[in-house]
C-alpha atoms as a PDB file:
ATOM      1  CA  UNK A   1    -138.169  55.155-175.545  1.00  0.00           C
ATOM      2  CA  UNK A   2    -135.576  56.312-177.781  1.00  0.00           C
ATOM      3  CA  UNK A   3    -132.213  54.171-176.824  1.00  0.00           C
ATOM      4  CA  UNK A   4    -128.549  55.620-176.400  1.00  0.00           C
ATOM      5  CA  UNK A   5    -125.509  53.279-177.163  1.00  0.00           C
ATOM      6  CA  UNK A   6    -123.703  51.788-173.987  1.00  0.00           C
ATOM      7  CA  UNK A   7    -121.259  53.746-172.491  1.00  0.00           C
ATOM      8  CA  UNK A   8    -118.464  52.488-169.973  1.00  0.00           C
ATOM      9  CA  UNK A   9    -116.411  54.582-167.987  1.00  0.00           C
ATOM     10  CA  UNK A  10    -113.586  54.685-165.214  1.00  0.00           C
ATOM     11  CA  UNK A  11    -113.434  56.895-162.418  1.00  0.00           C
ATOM     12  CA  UNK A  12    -110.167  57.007-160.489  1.00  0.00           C
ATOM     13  CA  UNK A  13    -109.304  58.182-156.801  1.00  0.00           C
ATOM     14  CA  UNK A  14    -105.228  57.679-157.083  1.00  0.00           C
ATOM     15  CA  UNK A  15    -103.721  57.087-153.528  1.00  0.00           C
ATOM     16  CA  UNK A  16     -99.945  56.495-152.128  1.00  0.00           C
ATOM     17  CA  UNK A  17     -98.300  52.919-152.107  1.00  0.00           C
ATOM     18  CA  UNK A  18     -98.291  52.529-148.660  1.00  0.00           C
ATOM     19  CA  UNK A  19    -101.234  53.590-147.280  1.00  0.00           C
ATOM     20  CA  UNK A  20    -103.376  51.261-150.317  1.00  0.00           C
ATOM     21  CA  UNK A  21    -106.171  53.952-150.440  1.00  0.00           C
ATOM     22  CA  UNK A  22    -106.467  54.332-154.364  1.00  0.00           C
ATOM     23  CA  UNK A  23    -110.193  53.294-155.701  1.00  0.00           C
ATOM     24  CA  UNK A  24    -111.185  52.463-158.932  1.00  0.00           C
ATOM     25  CA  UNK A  25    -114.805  52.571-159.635  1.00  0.00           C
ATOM     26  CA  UNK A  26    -116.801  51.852-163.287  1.00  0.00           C
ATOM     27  CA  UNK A  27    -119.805  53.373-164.304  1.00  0.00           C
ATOM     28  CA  UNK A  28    -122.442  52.254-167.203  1.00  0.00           C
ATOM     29  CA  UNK A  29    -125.069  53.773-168.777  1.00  0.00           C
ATOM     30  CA  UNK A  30    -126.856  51.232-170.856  1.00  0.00           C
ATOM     31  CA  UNK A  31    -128.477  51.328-174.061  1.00  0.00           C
ATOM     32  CA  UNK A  32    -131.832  52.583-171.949  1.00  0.00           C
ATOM     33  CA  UNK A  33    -130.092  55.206-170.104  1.00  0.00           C
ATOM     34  CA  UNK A  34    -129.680  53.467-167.039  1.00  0.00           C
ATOM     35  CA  UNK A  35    -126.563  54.153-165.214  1.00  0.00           C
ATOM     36  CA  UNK A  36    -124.913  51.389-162.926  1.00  0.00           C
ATOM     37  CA  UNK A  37    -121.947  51.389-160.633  1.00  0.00           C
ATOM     38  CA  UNK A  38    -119.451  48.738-160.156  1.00  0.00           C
ATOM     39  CA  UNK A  39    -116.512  49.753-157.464  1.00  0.00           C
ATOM     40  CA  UNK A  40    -113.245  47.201-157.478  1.00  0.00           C
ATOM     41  CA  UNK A  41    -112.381  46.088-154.076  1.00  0.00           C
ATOM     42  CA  UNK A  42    -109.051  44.915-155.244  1.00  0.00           C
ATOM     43  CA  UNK A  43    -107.951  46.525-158.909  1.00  0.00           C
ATOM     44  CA  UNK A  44    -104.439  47.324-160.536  1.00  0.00           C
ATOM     45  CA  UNK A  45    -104.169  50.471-158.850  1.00  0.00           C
ATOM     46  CA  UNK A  46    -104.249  48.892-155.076  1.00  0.00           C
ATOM     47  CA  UNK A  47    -102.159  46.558-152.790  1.00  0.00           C
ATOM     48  CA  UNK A  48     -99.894  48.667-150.288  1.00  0.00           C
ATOM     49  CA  UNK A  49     -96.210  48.492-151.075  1.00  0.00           C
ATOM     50  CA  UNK A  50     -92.883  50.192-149.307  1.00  0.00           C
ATOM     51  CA  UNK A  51     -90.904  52.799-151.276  1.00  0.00           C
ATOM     52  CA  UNK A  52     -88.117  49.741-152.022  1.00  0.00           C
ATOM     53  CA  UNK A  53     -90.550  47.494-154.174  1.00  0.00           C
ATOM     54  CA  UNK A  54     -90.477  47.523-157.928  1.00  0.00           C
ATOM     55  CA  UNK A  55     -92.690  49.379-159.483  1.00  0.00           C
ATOM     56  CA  UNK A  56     -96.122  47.840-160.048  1.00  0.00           C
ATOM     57  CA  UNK A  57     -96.812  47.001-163.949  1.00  0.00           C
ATOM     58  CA  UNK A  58    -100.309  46.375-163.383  1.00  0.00           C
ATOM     59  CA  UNK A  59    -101.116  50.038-163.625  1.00  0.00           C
ATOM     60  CA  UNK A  60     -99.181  50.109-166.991  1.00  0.00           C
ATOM     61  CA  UNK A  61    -101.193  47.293-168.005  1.00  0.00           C
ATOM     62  CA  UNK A  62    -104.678  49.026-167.582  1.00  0.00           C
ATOM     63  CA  UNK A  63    -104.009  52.420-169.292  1.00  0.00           C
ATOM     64  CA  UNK A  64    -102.469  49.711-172.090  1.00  0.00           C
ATOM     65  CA  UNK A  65    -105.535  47.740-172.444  1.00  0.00           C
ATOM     66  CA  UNK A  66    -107.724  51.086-172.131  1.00  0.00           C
ATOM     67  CA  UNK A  67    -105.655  51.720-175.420  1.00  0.00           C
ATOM     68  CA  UNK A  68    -107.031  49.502-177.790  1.00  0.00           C
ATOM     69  CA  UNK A  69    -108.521  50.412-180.713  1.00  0.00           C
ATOM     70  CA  UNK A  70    -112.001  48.331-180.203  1.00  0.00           C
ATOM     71  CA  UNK A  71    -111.898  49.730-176.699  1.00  0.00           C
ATOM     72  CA  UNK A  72    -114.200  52.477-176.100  1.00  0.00           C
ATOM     73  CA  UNK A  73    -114.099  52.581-172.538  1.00  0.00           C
ATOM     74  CA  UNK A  74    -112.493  56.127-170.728  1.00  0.00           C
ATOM     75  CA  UNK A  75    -110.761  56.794-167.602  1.00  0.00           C
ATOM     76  CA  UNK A  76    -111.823  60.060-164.926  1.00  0.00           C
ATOM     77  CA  UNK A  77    -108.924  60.543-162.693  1.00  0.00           C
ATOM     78  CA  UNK A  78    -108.635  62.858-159.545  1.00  0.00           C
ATOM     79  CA  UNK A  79    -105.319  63.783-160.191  1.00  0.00           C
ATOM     80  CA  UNK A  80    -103.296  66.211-162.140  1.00  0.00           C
ATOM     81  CA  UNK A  81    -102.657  65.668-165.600  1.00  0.00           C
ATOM     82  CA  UNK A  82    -101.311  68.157-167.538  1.00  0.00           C
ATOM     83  CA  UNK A  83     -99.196  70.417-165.436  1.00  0.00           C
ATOM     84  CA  UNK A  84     -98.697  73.632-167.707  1.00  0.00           C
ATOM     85  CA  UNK A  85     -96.107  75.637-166.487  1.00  0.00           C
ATOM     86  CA  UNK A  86     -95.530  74.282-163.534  1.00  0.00           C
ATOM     87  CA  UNK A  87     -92.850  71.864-165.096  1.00  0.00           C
ATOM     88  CA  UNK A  88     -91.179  74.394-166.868  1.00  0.00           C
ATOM     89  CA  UNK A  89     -90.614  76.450-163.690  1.00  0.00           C
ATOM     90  CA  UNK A  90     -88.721  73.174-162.033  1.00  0.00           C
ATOM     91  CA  UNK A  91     -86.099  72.695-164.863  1.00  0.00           C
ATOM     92  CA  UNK A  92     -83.555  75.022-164.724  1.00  0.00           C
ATOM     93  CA  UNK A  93     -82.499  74.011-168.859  1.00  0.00           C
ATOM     94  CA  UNK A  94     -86.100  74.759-169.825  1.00  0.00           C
ATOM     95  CA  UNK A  95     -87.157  77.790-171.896  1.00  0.00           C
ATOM     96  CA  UNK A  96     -87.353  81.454-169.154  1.00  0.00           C
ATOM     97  CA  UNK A  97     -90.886  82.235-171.162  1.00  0.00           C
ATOM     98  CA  UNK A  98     -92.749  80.331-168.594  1.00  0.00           C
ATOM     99  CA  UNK A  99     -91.430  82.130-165.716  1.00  0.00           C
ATOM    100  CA  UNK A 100     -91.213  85.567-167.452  1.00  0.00           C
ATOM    101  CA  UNK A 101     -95.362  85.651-167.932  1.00  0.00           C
ATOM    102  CA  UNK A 102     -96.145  84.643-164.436  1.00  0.00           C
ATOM    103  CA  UNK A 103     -97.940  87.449-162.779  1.00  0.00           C
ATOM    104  CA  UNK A 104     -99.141  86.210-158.665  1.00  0.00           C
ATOM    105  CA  UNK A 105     -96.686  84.108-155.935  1.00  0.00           C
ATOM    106  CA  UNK A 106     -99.524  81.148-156.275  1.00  0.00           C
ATOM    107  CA  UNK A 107     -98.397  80.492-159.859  1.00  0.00           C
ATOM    108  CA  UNK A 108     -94.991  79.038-158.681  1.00  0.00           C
ATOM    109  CA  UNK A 109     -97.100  76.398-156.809  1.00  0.00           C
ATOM    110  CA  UNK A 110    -100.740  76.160-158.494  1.00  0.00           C
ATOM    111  CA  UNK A 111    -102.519  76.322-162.131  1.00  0.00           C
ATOM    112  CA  UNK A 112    -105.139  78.538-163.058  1.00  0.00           C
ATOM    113  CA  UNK A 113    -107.599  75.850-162.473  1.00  0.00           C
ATOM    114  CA  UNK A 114    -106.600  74.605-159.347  1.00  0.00           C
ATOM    115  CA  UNK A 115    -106.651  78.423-157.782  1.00  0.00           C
ATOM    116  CA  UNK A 116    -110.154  78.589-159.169  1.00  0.00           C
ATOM    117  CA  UNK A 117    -111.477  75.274-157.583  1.00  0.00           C
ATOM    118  CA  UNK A 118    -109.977  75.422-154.235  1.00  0.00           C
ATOM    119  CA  UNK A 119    -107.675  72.479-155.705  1.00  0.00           C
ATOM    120  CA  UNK A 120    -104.366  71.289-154.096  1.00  0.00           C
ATOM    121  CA  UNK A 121    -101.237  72.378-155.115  1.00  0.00           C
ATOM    122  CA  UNK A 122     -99.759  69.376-157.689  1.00  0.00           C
ATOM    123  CA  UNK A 123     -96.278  70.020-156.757  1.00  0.00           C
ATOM    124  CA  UNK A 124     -95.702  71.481-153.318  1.00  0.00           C
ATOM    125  CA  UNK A 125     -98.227  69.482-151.801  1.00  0.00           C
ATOM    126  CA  UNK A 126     -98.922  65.575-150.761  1.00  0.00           C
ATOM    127  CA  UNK A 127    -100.354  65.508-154.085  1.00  0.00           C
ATOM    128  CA  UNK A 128     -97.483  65.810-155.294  1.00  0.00           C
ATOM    129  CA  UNK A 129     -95.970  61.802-155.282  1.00  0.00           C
ATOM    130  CA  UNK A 130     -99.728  60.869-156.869  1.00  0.00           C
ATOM    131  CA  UNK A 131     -98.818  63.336-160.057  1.00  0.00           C
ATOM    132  CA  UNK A 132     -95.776  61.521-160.633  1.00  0.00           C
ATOM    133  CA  UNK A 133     -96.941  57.807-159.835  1.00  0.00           C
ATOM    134  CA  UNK A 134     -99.785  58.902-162.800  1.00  0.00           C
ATOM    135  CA  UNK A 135     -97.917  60.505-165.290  1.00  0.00           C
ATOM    136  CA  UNK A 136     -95.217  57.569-164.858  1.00  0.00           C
ATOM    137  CA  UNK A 137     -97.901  55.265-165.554  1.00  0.00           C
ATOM    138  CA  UNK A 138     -98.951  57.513-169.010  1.00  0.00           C
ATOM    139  CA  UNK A 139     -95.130  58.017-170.138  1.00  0.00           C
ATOM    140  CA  UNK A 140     -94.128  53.679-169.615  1.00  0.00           C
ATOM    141  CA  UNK A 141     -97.549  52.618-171.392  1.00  0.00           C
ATOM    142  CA  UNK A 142     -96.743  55.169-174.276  1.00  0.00           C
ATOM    143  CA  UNK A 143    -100.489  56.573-173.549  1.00  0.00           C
ATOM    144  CA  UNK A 144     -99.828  60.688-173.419  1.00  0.00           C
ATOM    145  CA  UNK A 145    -101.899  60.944-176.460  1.00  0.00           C
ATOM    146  CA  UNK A 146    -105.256  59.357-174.818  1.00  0.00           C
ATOM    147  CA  UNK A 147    -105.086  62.916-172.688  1.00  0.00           C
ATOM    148  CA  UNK A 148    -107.966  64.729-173.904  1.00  0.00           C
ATOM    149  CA  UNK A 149    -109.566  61.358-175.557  1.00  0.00           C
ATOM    150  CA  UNK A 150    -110.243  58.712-173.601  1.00  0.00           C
ATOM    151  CA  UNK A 151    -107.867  59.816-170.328  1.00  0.00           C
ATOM    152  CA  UNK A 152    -109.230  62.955-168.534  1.00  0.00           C
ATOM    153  CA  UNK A 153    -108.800  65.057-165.073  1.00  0.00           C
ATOM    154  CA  UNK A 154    -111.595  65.746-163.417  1.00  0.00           C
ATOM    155  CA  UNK A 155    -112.082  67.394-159.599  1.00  0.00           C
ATOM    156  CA  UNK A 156    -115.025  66.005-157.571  1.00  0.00           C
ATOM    157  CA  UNK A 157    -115.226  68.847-155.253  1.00  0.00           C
ATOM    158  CA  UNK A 158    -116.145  70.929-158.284  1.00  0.00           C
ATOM    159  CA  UNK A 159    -118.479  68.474-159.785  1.00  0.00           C
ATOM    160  CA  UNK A 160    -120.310  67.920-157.023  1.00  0.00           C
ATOM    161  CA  UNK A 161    -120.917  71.691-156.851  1.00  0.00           C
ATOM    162  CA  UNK A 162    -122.505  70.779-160.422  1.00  0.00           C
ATOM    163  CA  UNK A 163    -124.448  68.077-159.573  1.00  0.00           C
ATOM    164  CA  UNK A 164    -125.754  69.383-156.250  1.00  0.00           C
ATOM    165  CA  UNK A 165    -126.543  72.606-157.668  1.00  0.00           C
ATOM    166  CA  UNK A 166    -124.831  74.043-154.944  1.00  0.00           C
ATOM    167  CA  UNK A 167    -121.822  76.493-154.535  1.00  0.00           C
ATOM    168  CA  UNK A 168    -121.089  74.938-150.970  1.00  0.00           C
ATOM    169  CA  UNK A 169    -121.605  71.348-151.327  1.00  0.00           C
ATOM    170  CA  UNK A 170    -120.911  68.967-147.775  1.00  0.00           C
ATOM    171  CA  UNK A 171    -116.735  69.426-147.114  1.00  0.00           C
ATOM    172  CA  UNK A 172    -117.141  65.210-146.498  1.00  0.00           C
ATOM    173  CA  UNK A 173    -112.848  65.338-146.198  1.00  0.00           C
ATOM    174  CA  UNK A 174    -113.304  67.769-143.062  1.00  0.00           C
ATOM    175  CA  UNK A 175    -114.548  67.335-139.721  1.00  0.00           C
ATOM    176  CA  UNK A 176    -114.675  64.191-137.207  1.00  0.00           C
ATOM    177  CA  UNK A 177    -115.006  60.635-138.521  1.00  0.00           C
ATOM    178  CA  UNK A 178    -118.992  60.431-137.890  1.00  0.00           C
ATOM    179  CA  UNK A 179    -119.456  64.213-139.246  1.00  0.00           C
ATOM    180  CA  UNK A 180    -117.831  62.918-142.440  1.00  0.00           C
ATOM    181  CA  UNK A 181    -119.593  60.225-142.605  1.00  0.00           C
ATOM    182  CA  UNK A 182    -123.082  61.686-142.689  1.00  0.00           C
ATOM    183  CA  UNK A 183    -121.795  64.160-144.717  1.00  0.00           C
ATOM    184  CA  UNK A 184    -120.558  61.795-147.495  1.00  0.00           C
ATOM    185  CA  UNK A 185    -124.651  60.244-146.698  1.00  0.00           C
ATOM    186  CA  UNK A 186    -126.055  63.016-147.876  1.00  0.00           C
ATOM    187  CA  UNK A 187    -124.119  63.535-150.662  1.00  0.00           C
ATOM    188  CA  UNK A 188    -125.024  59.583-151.983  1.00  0.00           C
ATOM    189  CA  UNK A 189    -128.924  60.444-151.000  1.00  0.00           C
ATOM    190  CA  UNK A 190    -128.680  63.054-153.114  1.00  0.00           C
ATOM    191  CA  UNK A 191    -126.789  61.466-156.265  1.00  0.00           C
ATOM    192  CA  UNK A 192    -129.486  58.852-155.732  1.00  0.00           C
ATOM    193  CA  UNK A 193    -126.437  56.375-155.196  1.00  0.00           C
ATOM    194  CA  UNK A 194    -128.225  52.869-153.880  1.00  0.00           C
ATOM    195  CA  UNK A 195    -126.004  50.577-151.626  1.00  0.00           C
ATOM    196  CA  UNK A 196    -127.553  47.358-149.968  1.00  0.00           C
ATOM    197  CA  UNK A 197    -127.269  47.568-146.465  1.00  0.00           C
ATOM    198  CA  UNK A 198    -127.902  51.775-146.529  1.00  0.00           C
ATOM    199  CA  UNK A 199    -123.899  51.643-146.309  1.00  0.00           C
ATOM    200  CA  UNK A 200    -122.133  54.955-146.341  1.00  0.00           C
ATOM    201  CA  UNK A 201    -118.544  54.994-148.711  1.00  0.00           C
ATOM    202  CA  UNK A 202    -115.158  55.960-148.045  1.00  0.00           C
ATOM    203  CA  UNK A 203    -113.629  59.140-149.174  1.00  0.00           C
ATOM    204  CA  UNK A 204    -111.640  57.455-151.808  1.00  0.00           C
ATOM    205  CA  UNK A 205    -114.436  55.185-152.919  1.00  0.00           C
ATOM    206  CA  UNK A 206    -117.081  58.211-153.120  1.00  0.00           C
ATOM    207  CA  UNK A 207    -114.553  60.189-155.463  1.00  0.00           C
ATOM    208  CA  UNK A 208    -114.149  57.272-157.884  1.00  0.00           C
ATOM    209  CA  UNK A 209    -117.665  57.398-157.964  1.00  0.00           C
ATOM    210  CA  UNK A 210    -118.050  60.914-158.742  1.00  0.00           C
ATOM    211  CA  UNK A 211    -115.422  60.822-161.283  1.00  0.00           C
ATOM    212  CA  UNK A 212    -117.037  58.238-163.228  1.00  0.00           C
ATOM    213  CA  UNK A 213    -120.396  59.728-163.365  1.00  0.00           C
ATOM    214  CA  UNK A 214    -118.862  62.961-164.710  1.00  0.00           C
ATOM    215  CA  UNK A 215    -117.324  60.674-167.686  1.00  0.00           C
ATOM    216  CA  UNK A 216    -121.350  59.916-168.580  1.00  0.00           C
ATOM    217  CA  UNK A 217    -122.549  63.540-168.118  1.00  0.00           C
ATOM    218  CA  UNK A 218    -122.510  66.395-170.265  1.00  0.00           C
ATOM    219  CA  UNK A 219    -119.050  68.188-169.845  1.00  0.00           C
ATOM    220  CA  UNK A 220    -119.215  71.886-169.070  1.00  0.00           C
ATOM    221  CA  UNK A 221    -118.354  73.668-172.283  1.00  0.00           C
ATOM    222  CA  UNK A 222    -117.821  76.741-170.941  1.00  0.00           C
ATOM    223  CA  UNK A 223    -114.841  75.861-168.688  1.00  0.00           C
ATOM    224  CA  UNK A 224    -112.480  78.480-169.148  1.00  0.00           C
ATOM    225  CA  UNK A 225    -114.981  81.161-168.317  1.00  0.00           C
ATOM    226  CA  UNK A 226    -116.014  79.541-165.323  1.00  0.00           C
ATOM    227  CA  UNK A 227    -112.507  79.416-164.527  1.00  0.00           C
ATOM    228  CA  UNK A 228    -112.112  83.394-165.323  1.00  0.00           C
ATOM    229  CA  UNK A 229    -114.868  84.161-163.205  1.00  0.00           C
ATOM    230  CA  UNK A 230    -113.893  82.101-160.128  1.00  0.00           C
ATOM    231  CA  UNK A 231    -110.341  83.551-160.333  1.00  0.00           C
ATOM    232  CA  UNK A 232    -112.009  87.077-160.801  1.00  0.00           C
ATOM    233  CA  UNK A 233    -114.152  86.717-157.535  1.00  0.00           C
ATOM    234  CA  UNK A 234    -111.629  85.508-155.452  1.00  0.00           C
ATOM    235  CA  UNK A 235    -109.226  88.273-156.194  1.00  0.00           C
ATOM    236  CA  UNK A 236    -111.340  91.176-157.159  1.00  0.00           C
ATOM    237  CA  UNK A 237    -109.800  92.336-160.546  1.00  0.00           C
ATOM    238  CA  UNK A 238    -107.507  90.972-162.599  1.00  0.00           C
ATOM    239  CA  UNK A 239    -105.574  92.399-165.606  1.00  0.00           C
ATOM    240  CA  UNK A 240    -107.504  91.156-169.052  1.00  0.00           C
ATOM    241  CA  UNK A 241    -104.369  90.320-170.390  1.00  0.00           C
ATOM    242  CA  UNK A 242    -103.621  88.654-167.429  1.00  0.00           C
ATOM    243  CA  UNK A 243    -106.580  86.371-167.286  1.00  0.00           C
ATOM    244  CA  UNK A 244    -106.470  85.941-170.956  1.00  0.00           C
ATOM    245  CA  UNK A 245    -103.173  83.713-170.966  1.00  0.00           C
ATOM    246  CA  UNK A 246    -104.897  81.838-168.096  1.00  0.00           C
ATOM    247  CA  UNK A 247    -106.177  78.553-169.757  1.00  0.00           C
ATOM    248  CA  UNK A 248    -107.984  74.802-168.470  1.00  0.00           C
ATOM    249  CA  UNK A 249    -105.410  72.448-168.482  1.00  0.00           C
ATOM    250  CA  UNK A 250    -105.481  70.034-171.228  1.00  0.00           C
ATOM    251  CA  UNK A 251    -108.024  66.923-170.725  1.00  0.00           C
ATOM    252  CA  UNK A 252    -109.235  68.799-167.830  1.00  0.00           C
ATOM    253  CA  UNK A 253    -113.469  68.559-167.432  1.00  0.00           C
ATOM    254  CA  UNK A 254    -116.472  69.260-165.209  1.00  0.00           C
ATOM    255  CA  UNK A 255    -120.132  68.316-165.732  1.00  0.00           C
ATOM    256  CA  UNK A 256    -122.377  70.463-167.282  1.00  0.00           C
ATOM    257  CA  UNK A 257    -125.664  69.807-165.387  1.00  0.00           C
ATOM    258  CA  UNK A 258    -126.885  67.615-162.815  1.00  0.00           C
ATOM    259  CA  UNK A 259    -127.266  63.971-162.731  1.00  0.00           C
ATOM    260  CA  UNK A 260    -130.905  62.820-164.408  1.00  0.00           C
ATOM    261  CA  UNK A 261    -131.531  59.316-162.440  1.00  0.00           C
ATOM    262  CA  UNK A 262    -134.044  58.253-160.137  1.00  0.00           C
ATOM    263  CA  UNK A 263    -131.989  55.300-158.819  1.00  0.00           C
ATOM    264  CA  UNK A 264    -128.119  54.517-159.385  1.00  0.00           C
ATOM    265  CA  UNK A 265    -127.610  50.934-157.657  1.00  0.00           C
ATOM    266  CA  UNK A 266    -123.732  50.674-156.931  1.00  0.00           C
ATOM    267  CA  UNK A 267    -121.946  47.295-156.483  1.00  0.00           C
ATOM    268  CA  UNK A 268    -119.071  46.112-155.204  1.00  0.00           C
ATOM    269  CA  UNK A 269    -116.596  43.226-156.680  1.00  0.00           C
ATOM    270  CA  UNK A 270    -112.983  42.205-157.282  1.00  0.00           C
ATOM    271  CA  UNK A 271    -111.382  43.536-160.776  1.00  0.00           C
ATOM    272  CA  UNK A 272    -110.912  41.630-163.422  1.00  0.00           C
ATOM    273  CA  UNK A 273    -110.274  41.653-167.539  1.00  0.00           C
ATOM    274  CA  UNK A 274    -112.736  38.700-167.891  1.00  0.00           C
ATOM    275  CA  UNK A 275    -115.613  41.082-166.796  1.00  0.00           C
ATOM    276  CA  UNK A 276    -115.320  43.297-169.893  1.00  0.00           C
ATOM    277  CA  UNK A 277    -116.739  42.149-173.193  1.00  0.00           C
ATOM    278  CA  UNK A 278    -113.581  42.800-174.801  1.00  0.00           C
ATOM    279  CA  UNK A 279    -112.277  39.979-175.031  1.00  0.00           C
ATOM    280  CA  UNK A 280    -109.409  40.708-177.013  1.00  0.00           C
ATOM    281  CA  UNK A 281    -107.568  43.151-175.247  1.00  0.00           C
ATOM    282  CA  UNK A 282    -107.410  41.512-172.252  1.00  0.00           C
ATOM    283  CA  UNK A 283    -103.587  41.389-171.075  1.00  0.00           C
ATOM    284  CA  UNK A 284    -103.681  38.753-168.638  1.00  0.00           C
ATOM    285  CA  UNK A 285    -104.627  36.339-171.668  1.00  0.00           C
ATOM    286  CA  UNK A 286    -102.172  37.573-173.181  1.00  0.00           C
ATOM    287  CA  UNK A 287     -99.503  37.159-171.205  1.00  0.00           C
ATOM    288  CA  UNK A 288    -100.466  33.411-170.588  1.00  0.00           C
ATOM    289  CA  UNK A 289    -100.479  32.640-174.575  1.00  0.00           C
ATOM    290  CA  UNK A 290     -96.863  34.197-174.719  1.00  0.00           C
ATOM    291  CA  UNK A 291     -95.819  31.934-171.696  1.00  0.00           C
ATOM    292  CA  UNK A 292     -97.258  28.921-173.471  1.00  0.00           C
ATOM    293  CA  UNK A 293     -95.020  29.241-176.952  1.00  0.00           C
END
């Protein structure tokens, strides 16, 4: 059997403060091929705090350790990253370019990509408060430039429709608690995800999941026609020059094809640096060395 090197990967649901509903989930394909799942029950993107308490520095710790240079590991996240225009639009000193090109009343709100997917709107929406806990977290731990490299977006609504082969895969955030529930089943029967117990996951949970597996998968090359040709059959037709200036947002991916596993066994335990080989870029070590001078 021809081996692949080991390949570690992060897949992030990001939730509010308050409500402690983030999950953080790890995925490894070893040198065989065979992919595990680890999901944190406690991790540096959990612990429920009120809008008065400092701002948590363990999240600026873990995109800081992901930084390392003998770090290979990359993070998934289920949040917006790169927010194109929508910025631009907000800050009345900013350049009128931005404004000048838009074309349809759901570009004041949404990007190209989100319209296409059936995704939130990252500004006038819930969703909003995650975008700016995340991109605080890039801007404080100096990480914008891992965007694209080992920091990505990813939507697991859309991946799933990937890795189901399906256009309508189970809506598992819709419905009553117990319709959800076997909905979200189905969905782990048929990502072969293995759980002792035959336990079903949470929402948040089941999206870390899914963006971690699309960090080991094939990413969809062809994004910004797919894009194109979502936007094209949800409105009918659309101005080439119109859909030309329409682009993926940067870091943004999908899978390419479905997930080729017979059995994924997922695990459950509490976070820590001392799990990872690295050794060295642990910042909890650290930390203790520099109290110890």
């Amino acid at each position: 059997m021809k081996k692949n090197s080991k390949k570690i990967v992060f897949g992030l649901d990001l939730g509010g403060f308050r409500k402690c509903n983030s999950a953080l989930a790890m995925a490894v394909r070893s040198e065989e091929g065979q992919i595990t799942v680890t999901i944190f029950r406690s991790h540096p993107f959990s612990g429920a705090r009120n809008s008065w308490e400092t701002l948590p520095n363990e999240e600026v710790e873990f995109l800081t350790w992901l930084n390392q240079e003998d770090n290979s590991a990359a993070l998934f996240v289920d949040c917006p990253i790169d927010l194109q225009t929508l910025l631009c639009q907000l800050d009345l000193r900013g350049p009128g370019k931005c404004v000048e090109e838009l074309s349809f009343i759901w570009e004041l709100t949404h990007r190209p990509i989100d319209k296409a997917f059936g995704g939130l709107a990252p500004i006038a929406s819930n969703l909003g408060f995650l975008v700016a806990r995340f991109l605080r977290v890039l801007k404080q731990s100096r990480t914008q430039g891992l965007v694209g490299e080992k920091v990505f977006e990813t939507y697991p609504r859309a991946a799933l429709e990937v890795f189901m082969n399906s256009r309508n895969p189970p809506a598992y955030k819709s419905g009553k608690a117990k319709e959800r529930a076997k909905k979200r089943k189905k969905i782990q029967k048929t990502l072969k995800l293995h759980l002792d117990g035959n336990a079903v996951l949470s929402e948040n949970r089941l999206d870390a999941v899914i963006c971690a597996l699309v960090g080991l998968c094939e990413r969809e090359n062809q994004l910004e026609r797919k894009m194109r040709r979502k936007l094209t059959a949800i409105a009918g037709k659309i101005r080439r020059q119109r859909l030309e200036r329409m682009k993926p947002p940067e870091g943004y991916v999908l899978p390419a094809g479905e997930i080729n596993q017979k059995k994924i066994k997922v695990e459950f335990c509490k976070f820590s640096y001392d799990n990872f080989p690295n050794d060295k870029s642990n910042p909890n070590k650290k930390n203790k060395k520099q109290e110890g001078k």
